[in-house]
N, C-alpha and C. Protein backbone atom coordinates (compact mmCIF):
# COMPACT_ATOMS: atom_id res chain seq x y z
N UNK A 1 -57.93 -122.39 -35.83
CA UNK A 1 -57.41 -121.27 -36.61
C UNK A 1 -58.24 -121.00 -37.86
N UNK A 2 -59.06 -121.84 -38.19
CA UNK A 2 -60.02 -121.76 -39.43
C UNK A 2 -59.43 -121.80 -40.72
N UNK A 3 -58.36 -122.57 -41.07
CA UNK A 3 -57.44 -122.44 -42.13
C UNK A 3 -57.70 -123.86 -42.75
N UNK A 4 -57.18 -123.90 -44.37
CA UNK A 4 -57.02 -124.91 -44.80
C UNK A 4 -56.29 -125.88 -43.83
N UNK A 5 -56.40 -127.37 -44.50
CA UNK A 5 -55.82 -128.19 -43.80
C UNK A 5 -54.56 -127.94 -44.61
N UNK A 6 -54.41 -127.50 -46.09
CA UNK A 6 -52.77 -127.95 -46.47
C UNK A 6 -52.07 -126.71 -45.51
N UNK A 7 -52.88 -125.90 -44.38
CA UNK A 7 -51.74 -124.90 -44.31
C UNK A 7 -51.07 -125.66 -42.62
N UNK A 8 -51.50 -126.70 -42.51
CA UNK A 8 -51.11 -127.34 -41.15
C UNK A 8 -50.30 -127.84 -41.42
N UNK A 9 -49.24 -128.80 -40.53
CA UNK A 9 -48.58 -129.82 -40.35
C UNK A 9 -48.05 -130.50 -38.97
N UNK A 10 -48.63 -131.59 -38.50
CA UNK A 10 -48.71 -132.35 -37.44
C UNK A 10 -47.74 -133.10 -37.32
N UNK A 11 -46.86 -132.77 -35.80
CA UNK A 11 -45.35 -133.51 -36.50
C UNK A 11 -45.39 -133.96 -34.72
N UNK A 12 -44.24 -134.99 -34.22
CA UNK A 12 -43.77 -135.33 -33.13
C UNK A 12 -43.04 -134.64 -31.86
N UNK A 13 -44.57 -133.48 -31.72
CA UNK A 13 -43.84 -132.60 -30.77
C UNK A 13 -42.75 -131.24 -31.52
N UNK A 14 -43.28 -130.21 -30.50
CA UNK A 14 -42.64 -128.93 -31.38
C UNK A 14 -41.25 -128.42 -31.81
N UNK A 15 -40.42 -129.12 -30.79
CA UNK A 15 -38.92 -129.63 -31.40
C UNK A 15 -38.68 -130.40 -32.27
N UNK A 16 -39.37 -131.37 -32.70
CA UNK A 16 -39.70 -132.17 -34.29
C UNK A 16 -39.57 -130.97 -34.99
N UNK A 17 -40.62 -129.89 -35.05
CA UNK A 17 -41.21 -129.12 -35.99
C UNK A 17 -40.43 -128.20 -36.38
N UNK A 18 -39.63 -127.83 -35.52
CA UNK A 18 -38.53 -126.35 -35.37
C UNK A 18 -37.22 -127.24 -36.09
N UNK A 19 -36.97 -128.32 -36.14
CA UNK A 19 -35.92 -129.13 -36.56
C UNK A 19 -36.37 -129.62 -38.37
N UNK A 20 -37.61 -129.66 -38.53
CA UNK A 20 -38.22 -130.01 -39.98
C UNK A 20 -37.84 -128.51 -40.61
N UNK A 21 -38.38 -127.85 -39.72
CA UNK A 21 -38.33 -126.28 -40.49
C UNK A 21 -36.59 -125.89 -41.26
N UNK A 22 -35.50 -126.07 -40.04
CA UNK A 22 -33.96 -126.18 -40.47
C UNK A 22 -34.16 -126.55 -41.40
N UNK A 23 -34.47 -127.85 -41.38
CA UNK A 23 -34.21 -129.00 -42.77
C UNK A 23 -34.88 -128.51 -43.89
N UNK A 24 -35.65 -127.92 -43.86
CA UNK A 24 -36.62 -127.48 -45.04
C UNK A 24 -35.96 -126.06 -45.70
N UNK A 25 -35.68 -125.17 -44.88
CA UNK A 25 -35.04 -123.99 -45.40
C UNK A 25 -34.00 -123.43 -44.94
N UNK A 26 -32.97 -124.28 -44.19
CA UNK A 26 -31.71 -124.02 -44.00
C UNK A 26 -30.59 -124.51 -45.17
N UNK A 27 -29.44 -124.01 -45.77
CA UNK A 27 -28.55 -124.66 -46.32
C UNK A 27 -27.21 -124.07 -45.96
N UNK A 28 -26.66 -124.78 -46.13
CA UNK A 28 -24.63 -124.40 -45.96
C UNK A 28 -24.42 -122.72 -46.12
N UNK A 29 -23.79 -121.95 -45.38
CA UNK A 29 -23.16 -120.81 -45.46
C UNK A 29 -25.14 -119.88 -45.36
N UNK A 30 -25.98 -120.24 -45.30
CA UNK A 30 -27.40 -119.35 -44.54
C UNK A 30 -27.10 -118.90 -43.51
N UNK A 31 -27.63 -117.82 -42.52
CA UNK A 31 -27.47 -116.92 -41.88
C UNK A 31 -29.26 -117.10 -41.02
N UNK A 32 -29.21 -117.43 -39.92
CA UNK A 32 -30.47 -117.45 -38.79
C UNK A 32 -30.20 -116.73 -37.65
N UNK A 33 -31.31 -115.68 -38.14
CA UNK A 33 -31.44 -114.78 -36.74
C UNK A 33 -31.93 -115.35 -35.45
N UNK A 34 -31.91 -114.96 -34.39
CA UNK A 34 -32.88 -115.29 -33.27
C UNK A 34 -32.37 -113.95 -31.61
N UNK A 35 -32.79 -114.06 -31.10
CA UNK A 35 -32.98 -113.72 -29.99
C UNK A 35 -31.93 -114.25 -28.58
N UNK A 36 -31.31 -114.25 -27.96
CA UNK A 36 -30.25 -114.66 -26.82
C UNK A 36 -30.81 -113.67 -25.26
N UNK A 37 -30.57 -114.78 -24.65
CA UNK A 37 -31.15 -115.98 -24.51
C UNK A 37 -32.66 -116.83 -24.89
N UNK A 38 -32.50 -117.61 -25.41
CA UNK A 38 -33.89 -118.43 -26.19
C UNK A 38 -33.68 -119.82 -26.13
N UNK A 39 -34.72 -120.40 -26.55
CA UNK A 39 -34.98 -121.75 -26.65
C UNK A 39 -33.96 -122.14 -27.82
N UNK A 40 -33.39 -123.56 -27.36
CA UNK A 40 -31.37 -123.80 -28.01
C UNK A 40 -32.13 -124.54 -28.83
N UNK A 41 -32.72 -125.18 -29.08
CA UNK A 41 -33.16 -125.95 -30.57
C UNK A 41 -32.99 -125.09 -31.65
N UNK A 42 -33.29 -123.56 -31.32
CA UNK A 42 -32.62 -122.98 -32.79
C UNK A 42 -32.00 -123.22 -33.38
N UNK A 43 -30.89 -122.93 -32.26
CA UNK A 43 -29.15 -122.98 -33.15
C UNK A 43 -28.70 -124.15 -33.09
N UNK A 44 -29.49 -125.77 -32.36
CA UNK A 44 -29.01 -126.56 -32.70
C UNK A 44 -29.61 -127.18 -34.72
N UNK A 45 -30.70 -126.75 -34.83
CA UNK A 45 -31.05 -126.79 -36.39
C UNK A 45 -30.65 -126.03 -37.29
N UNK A 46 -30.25 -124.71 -37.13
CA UNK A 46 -29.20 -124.62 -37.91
C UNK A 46 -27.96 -124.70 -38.06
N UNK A 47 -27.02 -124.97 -36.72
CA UNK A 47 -25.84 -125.97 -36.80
C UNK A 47 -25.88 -126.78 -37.44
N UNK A 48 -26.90 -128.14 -37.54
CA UNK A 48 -27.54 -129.29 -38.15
C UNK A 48 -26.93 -129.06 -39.43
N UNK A 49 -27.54 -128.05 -39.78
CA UNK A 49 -27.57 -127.90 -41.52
C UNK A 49 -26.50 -127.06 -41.91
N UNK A 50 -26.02 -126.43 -41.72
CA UNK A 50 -24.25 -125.38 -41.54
C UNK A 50 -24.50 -124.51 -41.72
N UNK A 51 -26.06 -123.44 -40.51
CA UNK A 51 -25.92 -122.18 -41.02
C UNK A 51 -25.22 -121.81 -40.13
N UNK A 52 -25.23 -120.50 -40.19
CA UNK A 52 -24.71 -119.73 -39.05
C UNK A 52 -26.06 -118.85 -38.33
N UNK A 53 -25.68 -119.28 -36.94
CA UNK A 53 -26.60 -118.72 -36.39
C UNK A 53 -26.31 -116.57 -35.70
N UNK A 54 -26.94 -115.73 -35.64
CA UNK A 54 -26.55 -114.45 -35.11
C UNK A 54 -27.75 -114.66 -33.89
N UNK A 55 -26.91 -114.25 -32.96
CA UNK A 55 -27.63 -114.19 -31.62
C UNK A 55 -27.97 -112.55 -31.37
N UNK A 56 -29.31 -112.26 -31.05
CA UNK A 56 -29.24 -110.61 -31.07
C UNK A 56 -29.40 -110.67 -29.00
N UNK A 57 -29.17 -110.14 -28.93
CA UNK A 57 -28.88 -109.73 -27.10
C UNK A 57 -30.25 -108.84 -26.87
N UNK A 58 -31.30 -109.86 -25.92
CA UNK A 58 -32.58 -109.60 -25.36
C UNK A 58 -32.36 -107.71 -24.75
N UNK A 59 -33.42 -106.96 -25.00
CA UNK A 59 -33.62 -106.04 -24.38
C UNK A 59 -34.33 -106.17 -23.73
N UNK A 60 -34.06 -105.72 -21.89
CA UNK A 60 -35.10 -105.63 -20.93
C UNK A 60 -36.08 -107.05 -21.04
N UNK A 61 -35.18 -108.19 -21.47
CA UNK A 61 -35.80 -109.69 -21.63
C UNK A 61 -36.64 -109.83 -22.38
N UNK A 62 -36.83 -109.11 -23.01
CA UNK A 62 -37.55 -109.45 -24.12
C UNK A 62 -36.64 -109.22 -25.42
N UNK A 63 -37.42 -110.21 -26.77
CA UNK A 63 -36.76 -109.77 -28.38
C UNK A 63 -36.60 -108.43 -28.41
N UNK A 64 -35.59 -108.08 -29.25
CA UNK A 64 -35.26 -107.01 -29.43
C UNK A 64 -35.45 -106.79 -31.28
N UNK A 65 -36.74 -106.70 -31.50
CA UNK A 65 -36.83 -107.51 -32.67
C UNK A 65 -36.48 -105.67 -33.44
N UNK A 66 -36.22 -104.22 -33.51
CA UNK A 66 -35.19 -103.59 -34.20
C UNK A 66 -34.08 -103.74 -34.31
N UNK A 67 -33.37 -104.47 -32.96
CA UNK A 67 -32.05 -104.58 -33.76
C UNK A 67 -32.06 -106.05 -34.40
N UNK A 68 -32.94 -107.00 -34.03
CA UNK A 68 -33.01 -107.95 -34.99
C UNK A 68 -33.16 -107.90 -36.57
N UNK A 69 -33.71 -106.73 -36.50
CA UNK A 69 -34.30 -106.24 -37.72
C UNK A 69 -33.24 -105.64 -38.61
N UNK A 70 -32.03 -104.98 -38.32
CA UNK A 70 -30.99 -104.49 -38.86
C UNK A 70 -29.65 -105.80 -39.09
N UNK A 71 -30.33 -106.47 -38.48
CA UNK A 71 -29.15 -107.90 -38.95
C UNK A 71 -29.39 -108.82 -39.31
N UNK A 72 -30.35 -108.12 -40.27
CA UNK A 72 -31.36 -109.47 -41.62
C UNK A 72 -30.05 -108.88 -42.64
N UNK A 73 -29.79 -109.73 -43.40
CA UNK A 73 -28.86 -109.78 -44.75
C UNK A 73 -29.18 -110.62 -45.85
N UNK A 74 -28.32 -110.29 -47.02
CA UNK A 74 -28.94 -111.51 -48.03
C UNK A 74 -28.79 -112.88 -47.65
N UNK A 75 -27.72 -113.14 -46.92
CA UNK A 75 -28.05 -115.02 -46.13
C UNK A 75 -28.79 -115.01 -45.40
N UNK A 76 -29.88 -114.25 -44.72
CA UNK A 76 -30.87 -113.98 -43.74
C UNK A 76 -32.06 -115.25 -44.62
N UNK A 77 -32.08 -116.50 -43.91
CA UNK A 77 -33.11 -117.43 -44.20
C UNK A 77 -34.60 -117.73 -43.40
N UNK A 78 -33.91 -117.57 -41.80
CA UNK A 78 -35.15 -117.74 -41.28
C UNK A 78 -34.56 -116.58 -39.95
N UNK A 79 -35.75 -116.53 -39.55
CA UNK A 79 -35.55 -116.06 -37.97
C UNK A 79 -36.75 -116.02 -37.03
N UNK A 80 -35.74 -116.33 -35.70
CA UNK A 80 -36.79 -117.18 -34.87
C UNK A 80 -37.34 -116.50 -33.47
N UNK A 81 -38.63 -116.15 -33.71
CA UNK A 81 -39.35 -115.99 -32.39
C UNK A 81 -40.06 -116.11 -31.47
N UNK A 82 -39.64 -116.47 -30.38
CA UNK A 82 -39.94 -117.61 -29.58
C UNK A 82 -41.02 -116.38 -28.87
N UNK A 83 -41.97 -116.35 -28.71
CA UNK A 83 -43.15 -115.25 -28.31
C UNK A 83 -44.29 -116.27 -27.28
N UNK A 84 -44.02 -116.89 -26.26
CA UNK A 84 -43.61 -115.96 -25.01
C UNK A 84 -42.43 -116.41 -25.04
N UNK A 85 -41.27 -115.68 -24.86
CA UNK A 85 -39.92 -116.19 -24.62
C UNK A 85 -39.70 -117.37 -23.74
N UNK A 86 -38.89 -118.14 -24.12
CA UNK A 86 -38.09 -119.46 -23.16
C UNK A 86 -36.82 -118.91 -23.33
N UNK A 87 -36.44 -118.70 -22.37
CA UNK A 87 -36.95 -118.85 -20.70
C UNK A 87 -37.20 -117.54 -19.98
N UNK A 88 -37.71 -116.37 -20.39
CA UNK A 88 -37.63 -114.91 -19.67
C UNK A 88 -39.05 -115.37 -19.54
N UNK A 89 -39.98 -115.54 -20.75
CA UNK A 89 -41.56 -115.56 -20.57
C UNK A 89 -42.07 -113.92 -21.03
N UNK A 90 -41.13 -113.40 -21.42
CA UNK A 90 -41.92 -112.32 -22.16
C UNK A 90 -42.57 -112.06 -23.33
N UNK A 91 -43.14 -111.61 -24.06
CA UNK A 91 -43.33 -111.35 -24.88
C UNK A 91 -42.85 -109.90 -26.18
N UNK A 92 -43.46 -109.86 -27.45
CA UNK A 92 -42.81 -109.10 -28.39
C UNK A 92 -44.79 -108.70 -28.68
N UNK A 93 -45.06 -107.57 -29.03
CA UNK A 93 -46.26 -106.56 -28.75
C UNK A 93 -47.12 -106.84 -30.38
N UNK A 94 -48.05 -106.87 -30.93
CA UNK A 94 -48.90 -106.92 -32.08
C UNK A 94 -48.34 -106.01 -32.76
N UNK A 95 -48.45 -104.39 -32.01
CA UNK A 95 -47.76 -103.26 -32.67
C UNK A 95 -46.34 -103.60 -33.26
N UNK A 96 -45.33 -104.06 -32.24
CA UNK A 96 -44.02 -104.54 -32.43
C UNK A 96 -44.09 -105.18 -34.01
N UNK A 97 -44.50 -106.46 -33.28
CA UNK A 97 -44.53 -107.33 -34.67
C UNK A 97 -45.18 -106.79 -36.08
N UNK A 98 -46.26 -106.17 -35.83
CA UNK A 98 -46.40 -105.41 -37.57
C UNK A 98 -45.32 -104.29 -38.10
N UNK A 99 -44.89 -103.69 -37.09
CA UNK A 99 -43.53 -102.72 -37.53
C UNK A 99 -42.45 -103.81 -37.88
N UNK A 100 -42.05 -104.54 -37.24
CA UNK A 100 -40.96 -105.36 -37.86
C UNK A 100 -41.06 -105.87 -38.96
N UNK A 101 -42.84 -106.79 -39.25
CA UNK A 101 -42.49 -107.56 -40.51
C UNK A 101 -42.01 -106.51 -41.52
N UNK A 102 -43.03 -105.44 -41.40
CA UNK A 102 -42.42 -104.22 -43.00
C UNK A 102 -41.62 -104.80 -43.17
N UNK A 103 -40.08 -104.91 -42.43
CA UNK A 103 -39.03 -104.82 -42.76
C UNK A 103 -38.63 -105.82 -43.24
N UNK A 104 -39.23 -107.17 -42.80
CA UNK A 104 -38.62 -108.21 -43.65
C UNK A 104 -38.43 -108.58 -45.03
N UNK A 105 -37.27 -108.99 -45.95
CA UNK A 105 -37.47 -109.04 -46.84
C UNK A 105 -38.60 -110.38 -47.24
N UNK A 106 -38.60 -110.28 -48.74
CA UNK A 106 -39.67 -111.70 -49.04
C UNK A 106 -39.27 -113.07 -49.15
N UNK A 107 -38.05 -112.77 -49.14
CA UNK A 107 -37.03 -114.67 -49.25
C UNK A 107 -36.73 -114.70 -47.75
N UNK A 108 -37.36 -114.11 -46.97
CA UNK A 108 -36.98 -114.70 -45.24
C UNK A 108 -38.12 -115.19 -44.84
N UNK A 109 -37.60 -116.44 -44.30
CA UNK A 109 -39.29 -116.92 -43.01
C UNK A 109 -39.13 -116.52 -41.58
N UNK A 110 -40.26 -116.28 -40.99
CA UNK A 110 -39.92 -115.78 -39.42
C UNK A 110 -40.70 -116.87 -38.99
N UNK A 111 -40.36 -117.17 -37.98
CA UNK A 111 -41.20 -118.48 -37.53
C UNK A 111 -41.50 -118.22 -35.86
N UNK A 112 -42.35 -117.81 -35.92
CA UNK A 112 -42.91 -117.55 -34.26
C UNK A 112 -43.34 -118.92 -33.47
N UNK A 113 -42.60 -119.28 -32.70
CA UNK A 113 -42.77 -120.64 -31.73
C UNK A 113 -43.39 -120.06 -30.19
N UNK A 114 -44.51 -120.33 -30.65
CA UNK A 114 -45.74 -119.78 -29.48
C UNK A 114 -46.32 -121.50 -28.49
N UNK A 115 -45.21 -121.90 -28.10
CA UNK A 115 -45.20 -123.14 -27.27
C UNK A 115 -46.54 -122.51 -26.05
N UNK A 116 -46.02 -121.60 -25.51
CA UNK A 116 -47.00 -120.69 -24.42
C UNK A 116 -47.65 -120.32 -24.54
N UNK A 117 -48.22 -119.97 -25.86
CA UNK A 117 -49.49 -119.13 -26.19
C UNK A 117 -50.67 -118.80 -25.34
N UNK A 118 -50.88 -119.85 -25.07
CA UNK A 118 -52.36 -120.82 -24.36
C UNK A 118 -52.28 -119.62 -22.80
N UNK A 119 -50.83 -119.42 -22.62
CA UNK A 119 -50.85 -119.03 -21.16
C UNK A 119 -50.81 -117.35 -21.20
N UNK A 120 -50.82 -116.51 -22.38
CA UNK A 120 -50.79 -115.60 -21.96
C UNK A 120 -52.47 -114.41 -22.46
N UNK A 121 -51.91 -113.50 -21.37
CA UNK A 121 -53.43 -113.08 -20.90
C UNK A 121 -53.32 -111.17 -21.60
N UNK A 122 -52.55 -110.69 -22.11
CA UNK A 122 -51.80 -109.82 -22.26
C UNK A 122 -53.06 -109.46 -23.41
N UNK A 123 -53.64 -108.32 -23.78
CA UNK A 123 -54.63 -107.98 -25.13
C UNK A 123 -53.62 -107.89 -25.78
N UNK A 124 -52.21 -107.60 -26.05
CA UNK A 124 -51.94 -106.44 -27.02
C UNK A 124 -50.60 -107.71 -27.56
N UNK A 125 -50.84 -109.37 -26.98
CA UNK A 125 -50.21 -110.47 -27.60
C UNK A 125 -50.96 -110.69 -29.00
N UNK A 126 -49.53 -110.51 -29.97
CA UNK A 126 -49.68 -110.54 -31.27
C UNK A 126 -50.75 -112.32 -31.97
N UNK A 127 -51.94 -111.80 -32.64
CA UNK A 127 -52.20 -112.97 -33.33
C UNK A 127 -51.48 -113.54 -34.86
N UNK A 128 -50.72 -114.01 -34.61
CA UNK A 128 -50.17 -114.32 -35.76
C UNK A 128 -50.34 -115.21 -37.02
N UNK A 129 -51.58 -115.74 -36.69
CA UNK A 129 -52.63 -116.32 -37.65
C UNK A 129 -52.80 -115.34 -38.80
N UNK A 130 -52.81 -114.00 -37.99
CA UNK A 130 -53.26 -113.03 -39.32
C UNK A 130 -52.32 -113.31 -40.78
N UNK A 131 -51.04 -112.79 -40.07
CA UNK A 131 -50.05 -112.58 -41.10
C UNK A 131 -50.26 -113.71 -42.11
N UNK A 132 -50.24 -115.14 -41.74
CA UNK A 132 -50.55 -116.12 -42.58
C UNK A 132 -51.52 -115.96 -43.20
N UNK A 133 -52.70 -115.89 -42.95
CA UNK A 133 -53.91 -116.01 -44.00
C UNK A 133 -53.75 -114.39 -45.01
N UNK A 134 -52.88 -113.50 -44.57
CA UNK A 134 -52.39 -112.71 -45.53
C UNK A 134 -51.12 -113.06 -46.30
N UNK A 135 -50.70 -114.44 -46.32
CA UNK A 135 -49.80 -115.33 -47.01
C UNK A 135 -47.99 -114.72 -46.87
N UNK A 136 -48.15 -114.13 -45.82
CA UNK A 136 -46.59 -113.96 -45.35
C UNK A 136 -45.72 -114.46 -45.14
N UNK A 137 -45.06 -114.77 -45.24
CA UNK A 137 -43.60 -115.78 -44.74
C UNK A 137 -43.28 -116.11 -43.69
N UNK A 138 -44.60 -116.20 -42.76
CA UNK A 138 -44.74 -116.50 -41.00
C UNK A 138 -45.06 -117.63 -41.18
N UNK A 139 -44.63 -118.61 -40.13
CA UNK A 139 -44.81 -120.14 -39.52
C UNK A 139 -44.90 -119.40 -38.14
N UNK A 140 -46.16 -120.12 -37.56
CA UNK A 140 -46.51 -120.62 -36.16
C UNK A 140 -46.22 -121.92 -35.82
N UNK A 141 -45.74 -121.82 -34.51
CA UNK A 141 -45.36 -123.49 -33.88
C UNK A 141 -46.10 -123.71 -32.64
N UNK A 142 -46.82 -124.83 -32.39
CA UNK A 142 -47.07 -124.55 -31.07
C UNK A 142 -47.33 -126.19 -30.95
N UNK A 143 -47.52 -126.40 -29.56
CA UNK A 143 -47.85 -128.04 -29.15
C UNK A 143 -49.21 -128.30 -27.93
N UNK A 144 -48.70 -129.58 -28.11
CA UNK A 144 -50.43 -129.56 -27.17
C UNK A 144 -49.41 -129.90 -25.96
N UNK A 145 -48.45 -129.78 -25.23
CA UNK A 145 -47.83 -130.80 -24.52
C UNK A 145 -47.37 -130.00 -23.39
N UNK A 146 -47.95 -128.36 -23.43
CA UNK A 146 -48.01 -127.43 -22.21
C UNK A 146 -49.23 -127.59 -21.67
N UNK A 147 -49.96 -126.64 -22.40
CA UNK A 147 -51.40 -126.22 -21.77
C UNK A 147 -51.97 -127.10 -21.63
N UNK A 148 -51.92 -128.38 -22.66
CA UNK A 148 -53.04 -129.77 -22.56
C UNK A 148 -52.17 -130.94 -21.91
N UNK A 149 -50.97 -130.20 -21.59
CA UNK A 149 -50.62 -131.59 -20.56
C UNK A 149 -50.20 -132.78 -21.36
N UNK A 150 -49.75 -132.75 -22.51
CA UNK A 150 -49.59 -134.22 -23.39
C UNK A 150 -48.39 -134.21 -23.68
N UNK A 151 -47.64 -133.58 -22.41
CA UNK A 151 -45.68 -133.60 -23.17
C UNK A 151 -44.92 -135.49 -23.56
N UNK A 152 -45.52 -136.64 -22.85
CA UNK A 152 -45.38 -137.51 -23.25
C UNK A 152 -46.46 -138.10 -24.59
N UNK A 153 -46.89 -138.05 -24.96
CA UNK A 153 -47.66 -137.97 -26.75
C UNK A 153 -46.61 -137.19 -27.51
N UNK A 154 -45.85 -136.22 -27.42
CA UNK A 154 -45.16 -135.26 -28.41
C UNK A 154 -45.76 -134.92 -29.47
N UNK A 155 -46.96 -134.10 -29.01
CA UNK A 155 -47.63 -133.86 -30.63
C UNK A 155 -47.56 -132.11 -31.12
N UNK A 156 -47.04 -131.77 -32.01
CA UNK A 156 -46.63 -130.30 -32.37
C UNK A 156 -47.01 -130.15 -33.40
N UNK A 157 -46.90 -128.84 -33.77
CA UNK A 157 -47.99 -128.32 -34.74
C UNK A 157 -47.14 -126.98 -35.87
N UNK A 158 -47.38 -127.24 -36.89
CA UNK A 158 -46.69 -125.79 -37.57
C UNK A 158 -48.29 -125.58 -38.34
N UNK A 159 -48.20 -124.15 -38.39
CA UNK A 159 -49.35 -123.50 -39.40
C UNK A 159 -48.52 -122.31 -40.46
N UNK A 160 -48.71 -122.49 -41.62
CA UNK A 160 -48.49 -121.42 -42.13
C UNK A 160 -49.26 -121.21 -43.47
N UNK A 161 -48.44 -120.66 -44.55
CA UNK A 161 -49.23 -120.31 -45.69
C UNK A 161 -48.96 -121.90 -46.56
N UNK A 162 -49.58 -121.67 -47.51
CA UNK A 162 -49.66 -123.45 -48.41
C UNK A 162 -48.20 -123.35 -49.05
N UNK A 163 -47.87 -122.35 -49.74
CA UNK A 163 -46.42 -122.33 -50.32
C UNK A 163 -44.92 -122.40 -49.11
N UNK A 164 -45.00 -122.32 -47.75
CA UNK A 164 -44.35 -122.48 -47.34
C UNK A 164 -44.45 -124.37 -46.75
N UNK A 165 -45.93 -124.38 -46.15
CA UNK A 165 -46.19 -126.03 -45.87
C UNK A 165 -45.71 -126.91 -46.96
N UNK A 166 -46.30 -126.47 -48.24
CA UNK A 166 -45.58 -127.87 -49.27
C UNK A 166 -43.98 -127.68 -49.09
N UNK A 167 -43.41 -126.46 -48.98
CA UNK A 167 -41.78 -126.96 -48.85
C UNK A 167 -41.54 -127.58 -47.67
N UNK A 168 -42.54 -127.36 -46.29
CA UNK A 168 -41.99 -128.08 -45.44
C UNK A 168 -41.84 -129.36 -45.64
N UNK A 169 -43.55 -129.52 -46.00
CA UNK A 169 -43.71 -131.33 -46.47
C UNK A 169 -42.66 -131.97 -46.71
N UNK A 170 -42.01 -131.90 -47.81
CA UNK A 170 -40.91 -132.07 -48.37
C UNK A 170 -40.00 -132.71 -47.97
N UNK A 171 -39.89 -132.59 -46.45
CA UNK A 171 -38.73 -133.40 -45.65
C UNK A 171 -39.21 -134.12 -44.03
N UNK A 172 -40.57 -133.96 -44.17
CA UNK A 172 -41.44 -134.80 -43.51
C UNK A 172 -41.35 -136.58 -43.35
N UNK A 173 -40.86 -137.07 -42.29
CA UNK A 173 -41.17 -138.55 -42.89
C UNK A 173 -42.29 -139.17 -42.95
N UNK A 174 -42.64 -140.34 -43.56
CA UNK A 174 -44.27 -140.45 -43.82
C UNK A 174 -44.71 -140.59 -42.16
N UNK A 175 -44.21 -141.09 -40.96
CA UNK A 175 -44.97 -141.44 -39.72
C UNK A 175 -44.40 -140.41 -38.95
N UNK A 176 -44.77 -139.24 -39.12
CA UNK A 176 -43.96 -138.55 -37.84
C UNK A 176 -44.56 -137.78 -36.74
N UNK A 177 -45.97 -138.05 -36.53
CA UNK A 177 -45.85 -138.71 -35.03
C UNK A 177 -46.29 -140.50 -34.74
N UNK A 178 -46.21 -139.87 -32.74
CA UNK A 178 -46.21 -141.66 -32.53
C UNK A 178 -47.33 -141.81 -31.93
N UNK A 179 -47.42 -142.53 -31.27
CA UNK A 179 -48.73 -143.72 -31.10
C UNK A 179 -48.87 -143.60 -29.39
């Protein structure tokens, strides 16, 4: 990705990472958007922490990231997009995604969990590297444990901007991956 190293963080597999993220910017009575049907580690990390999760209802299987977009609020902390979807496998468009961020406010993180990345062939799949090195409030997630075959290693990955990584840090334990 050609980024600093503070904008990485190497954690125990990408459900580690999506579960650090809760912990890092979830708190009691917060509000997490996401997508239905999606990958359940969402709403089990912010259960974890006592947000409340809003499920927005997939269009044509894919995010429906306008009406996601109208049910951001001031408890709106994070929201989660799983790009290629688990389990439809679709995707949300470059175009898509730059019309949506506009809308986000600046105290929300969106966290795109691109587990699939590796597999899709699509031109018009959003790079979301950009938004970060333009210091946005985007986290990328992704693991080596699809495409490279290392689902027993559990090694996962968050990238984002340095002001969001040091808060992740934060609740990192010192060994977290394994051997």
């Amino acid at each position: 990705f050609q980024v600093n190293e503070e904008m990485v963080l190497v954690s125990n597999g990408a459900d580690h990472v999506l579960n650090l993220i809760g912990q890092a910017f979830i708190n009691e009575g917060d509000e997490v958007i996401t997508g239905e049907p999606t990958f359940v580690t969402y709403e089990t990390a912010t259960r974890i922490m006592g947000g409340s999760i809003i499920k927005v209802p997939l269009n044509n299987f894919k995010f429906d990231l306008t009406a996601i977009a109208k049910k951001i609020s001031d408890k709106t902390k994070l929201i989660f997009i799983c790009n290629p979807n688990n389990p439809t496998g679709t995707i949300v468009t470059d175009v898509q995604v730059n019309n949506f961020l506009e809308k986000v406010p600046d105290n929300c993180v969106v966290v795109f969990d691109e587990a699939y990345a590796e597999y899709v062939q699509e031109k018009n799949y959003p790079q979301t590297i950009k938004y970060i090195r333009e210091g946005k409030n985007v986290i990328l997630v992704r693991t080596f444990s699809k495409i490279y075959g290392l689902a027993g290693l559990r090694v996962g990955y968050a990238v984002g901007p340095k002001h969001l990584m040091d808060i992740l840090r934060k609740v990192v334990e010192p060994f977290s991956t394994n051997k």
